[in-house]
Protein backbone atom coordinates (compact mmCIF):
# COMPACT_ATOMS: atom_id res chain seq x y z
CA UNK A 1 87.79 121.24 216.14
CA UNK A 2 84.75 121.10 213.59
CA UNK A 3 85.56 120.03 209.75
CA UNK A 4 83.85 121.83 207.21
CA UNK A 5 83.81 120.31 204.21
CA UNK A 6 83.68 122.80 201.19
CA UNK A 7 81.62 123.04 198.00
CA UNK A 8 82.11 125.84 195.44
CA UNK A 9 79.54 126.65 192.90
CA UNK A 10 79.47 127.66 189.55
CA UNK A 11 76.23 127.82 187.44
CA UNK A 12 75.17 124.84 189.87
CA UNK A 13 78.12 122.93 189.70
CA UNK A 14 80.88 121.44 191.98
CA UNK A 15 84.39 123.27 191.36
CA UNK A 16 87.31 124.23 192.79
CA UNK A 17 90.01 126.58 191.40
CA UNK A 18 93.76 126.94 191.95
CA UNK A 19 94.69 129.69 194.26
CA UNK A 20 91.42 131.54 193.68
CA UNK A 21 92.22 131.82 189.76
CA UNK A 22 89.04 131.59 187.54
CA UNK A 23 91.01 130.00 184.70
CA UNK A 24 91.97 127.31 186.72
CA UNK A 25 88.73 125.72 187.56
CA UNK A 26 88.36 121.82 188.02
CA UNK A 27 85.16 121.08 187.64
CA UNK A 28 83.43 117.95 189.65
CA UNK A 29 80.47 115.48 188.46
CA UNK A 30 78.21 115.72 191.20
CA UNK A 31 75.41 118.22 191.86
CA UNK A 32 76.09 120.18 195.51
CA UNK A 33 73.09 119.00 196.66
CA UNK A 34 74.07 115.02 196.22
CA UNK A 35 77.34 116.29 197.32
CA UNK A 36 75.95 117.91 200.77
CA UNK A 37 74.54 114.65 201.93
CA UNK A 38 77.15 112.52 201.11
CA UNK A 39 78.97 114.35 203.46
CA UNK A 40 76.13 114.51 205.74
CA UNK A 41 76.00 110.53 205.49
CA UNK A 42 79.68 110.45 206.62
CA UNK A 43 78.56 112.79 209.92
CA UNK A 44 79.64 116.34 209.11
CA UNK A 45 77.74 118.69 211.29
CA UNK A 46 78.49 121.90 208.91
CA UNK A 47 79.11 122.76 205.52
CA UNK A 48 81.22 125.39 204.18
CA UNK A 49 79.53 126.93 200.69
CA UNK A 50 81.09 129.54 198.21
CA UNK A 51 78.47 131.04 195.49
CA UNK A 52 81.81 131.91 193.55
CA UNK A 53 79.31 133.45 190.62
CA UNK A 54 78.40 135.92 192.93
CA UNK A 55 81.85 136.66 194.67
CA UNK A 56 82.39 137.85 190.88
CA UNK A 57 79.12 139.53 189.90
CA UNK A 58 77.34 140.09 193.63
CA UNK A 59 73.81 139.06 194.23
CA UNK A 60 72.91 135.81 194.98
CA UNK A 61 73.43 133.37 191.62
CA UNK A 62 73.26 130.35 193.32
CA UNK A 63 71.20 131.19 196.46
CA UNK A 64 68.68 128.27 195.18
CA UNK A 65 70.79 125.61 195.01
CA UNK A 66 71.82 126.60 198.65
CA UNK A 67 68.53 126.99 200.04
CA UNK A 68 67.55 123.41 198.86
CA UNK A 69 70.52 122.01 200.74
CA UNK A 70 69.65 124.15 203.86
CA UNK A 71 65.98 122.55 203.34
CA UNK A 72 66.34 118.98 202.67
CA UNK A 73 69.93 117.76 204.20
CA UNK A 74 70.35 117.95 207.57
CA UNK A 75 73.54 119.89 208.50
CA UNK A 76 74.33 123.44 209.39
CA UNK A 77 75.81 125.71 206.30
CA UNK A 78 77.59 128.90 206.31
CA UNK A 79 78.35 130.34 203.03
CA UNK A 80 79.77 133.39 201.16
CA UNK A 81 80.31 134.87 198.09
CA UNK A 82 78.92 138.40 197.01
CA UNK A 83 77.81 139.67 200.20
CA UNK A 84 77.44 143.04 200.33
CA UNK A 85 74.29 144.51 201.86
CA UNK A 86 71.80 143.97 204.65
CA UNK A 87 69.47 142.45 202.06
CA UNK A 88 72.30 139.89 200.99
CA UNK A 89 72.37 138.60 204.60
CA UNK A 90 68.70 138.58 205.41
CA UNK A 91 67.78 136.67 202.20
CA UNK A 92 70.69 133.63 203.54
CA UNK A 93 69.53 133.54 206.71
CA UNK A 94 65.95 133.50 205.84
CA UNK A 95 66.52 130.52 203.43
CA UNK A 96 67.38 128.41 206.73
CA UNK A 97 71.43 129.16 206.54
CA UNK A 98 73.10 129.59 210.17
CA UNK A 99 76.29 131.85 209.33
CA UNK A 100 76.80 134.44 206.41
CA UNK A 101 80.27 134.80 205.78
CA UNK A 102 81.77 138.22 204.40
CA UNK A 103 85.06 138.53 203.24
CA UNK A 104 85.60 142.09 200.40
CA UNK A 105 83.14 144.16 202.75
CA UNK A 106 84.65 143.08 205.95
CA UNK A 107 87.98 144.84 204.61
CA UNK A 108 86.63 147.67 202.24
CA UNK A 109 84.19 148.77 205.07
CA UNK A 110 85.17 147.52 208.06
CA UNK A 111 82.80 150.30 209.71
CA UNK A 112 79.74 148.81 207.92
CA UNK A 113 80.30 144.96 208.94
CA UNK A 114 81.05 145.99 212.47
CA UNK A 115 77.61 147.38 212.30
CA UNK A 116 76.47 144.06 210.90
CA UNK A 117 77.89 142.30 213.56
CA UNK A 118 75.92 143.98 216.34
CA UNK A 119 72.63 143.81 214.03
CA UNK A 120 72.32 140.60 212.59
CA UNK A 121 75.04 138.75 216.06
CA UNK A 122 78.42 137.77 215.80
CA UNK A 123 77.25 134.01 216.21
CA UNK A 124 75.66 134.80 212.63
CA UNK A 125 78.67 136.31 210.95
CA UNK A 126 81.61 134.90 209.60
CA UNK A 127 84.42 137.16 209.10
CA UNK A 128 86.48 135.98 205.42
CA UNK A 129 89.88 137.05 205.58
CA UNK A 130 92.06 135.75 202.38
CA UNK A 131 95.23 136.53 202.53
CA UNK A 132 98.40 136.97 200.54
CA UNK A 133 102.40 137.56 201.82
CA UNK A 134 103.90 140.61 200.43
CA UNK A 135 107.52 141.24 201.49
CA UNK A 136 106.78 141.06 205.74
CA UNK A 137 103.12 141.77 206.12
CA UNK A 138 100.37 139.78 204.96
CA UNK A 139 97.23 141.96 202.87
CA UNK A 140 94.01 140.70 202.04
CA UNK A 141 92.25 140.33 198.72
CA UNK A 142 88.65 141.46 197.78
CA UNK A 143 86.42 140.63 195.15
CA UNK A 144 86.90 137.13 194.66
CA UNK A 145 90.61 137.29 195.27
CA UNK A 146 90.72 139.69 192.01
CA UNK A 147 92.22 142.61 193.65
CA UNK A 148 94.87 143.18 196.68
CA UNK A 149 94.48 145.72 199.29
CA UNK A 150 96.89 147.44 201.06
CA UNK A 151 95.23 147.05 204.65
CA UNK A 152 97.02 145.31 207.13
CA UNK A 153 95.65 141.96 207.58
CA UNK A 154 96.35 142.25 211.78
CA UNK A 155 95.96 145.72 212.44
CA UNK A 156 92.06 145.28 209.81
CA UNK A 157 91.81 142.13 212.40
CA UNK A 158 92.04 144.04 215.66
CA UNK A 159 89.56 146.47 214.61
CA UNK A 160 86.95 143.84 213.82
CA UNK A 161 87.57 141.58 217.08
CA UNK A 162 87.39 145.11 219.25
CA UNK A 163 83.97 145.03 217.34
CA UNK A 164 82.99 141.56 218.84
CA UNK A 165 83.83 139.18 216.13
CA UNK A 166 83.60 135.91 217.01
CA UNK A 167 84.47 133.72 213.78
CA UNK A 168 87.02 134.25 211.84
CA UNK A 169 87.47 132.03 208.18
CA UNK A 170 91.40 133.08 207.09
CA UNK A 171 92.86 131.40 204.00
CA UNK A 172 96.60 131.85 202.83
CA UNK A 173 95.31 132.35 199.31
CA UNK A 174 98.70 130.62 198.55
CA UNK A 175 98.22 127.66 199.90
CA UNK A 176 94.42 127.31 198.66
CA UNK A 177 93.74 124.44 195.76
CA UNK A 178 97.91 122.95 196.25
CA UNK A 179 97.66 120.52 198.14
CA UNK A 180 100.90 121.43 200.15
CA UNK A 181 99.40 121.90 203.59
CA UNK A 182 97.98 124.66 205.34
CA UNK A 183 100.30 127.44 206.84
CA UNK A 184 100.42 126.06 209.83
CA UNK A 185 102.91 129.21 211.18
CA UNK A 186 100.12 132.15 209.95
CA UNK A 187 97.17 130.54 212.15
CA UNK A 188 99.55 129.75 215.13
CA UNK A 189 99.96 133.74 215.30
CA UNK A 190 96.51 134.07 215.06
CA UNK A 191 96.06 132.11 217.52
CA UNK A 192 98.63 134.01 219.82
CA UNK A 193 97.22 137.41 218.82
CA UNK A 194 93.29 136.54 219.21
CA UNK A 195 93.15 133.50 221.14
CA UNK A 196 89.52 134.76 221.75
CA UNK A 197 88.73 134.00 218.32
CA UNK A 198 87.49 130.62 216.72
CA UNK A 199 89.40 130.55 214.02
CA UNK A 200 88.41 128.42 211.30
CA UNK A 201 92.11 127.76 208.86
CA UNK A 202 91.40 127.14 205.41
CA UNK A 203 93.97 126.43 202.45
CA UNK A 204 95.89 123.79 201.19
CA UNK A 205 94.35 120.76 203.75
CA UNK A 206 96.45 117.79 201.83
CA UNK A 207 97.01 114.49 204.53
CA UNK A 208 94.94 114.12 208.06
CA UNK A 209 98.14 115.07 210.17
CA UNK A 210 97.21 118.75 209.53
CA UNK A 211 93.87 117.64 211.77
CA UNK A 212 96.33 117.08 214.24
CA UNK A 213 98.44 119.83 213.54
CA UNK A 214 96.35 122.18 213.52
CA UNK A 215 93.95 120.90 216.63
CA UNK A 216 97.59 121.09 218.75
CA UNK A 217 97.30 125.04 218.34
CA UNK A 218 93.68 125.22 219.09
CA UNK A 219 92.52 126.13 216.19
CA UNK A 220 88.75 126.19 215.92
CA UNK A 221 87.71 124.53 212.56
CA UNK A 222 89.47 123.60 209.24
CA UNK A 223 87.55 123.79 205.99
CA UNK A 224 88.70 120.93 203.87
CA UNK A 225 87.88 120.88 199.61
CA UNK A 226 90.23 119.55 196.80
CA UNK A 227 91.56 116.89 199.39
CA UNK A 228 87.66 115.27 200.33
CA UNK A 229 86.99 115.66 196.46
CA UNK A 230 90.07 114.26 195.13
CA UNK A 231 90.10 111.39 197.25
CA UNK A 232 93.18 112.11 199.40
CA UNK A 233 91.75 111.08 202.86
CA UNK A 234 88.18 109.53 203.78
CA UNK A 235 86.02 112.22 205.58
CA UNK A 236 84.66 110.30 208.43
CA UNK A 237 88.43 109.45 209.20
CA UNK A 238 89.01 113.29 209.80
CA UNK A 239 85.79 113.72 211.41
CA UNK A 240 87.50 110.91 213.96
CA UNK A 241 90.36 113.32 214.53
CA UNK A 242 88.80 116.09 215.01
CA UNK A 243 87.55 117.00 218.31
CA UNK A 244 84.00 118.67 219.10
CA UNK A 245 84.54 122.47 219.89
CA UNK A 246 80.44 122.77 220.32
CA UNK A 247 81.01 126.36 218.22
């Protein structure tokens, strides 16, 4: 399993927010880039980073501040947030980033990312699928988790693995910024369904047993944020319990 340790950004800074909600932003006091190599220093291989001003607004607000870490720290980054065009994709990868990761085009225009998939290669592409339970089917959001669709989250996820996906980033929007563990049941499915599929699980990462956890269903990778920054477990003691998956 590879840990990704997460860093959001707003105008520059560190934040996380509460189940996706803008008005519930904590913000942190250290710059991503000092951030990056601390957990660099602690041997994390990747980072996970989320331009949240552009999941709002598109572009690429913070694409600076994520180019520097790509230049001067040395770990592997994918990031998100407002991607939604070749351009968008070319400009991360050019400034030295390894994975792009998509999330409201992937289910507006499934079509369209497909055909990013086979241009840009699925090892390039991260598929972001956050989803929400409503009644018995689960439905992602868009647009920085402002909107619901009504697409099946499994039946959208078929579609995109007959496409070639390889990575897949799903968070149970519910679960994201609480602290209450992830949903261990929703990735175990996954699992079962696509077990082709490196899955990374992302939301609500609270105590090192959901390493374990987690690991036991073969899930892929675990992006980890509010726990690393508020101090809930060390980072090289999950990077212990983790096991290399050499994705």
């Amino acid at each position: 399993m590879i840990i990704y340790p997460a860093i959001d950004i707003i105008d520059g800074q560190c934040v996380r927010l509460r189940q996706g909600d803008f008005t519930q932003q904590t913000t942190y006091d250290m710059s991503p880039l000092a951030l990056a190599q601390e957990y660099a220093n602690a041997g994390a291989e990747w980072l996970h980073i989320v331009d949240l001003d552009a999941a709002q607004a598109n572009g690429n607000n913070n694409l600076d501040s994520i180019a520097a870490i790509a230049e001067t720290v040395a770990i592997k980054i994918q990031t998100g947030g407002g991607v939604r065009s070749v351009a968008d994709i070319e400009q991360r990868l050019a400034a030295g980033i390894q994975r792009v990761v998509i999330g409201s085009i992937a289910v507006e225009q499934p079509d369209t990312f497909c055909s990013w998939l086979n241009q840009f290669g699925a090892q390039h592409i991260v598929a972001a699928l956050d989803v929400e339970r409503h009644a018995d089917r689960w439905l992602p959001a868009v647009r920085g988790w402002q909107q619901i669709t009504d697409r099946d989250f499994f039946d959208l996820l078929a579609q995109l693995n007959q496409a070639g996906l390889t990575h897949l980033l799903c968070t149970d929007i519910g679960r994201d910024g609480m602290l209450q563990g992830p949903n261990v049941e929703l990735y175990r499915q996954l699992q079962q369904k696509f077990p082709e599929l490196m899955i990374q699980a992302s939301g609500g990462v609270d105590a090192l047993a959901n390493i374990t956890t987690l690991r036991q269903h073969q899930i892929a990778g675990l992006i980890i944020g509010k726990a690393l920054l508020d101090g809930r477990f060390d980072l090289r003691a999950a990077l212990q319990l983790a096991e290399p998956s050499g994705a």
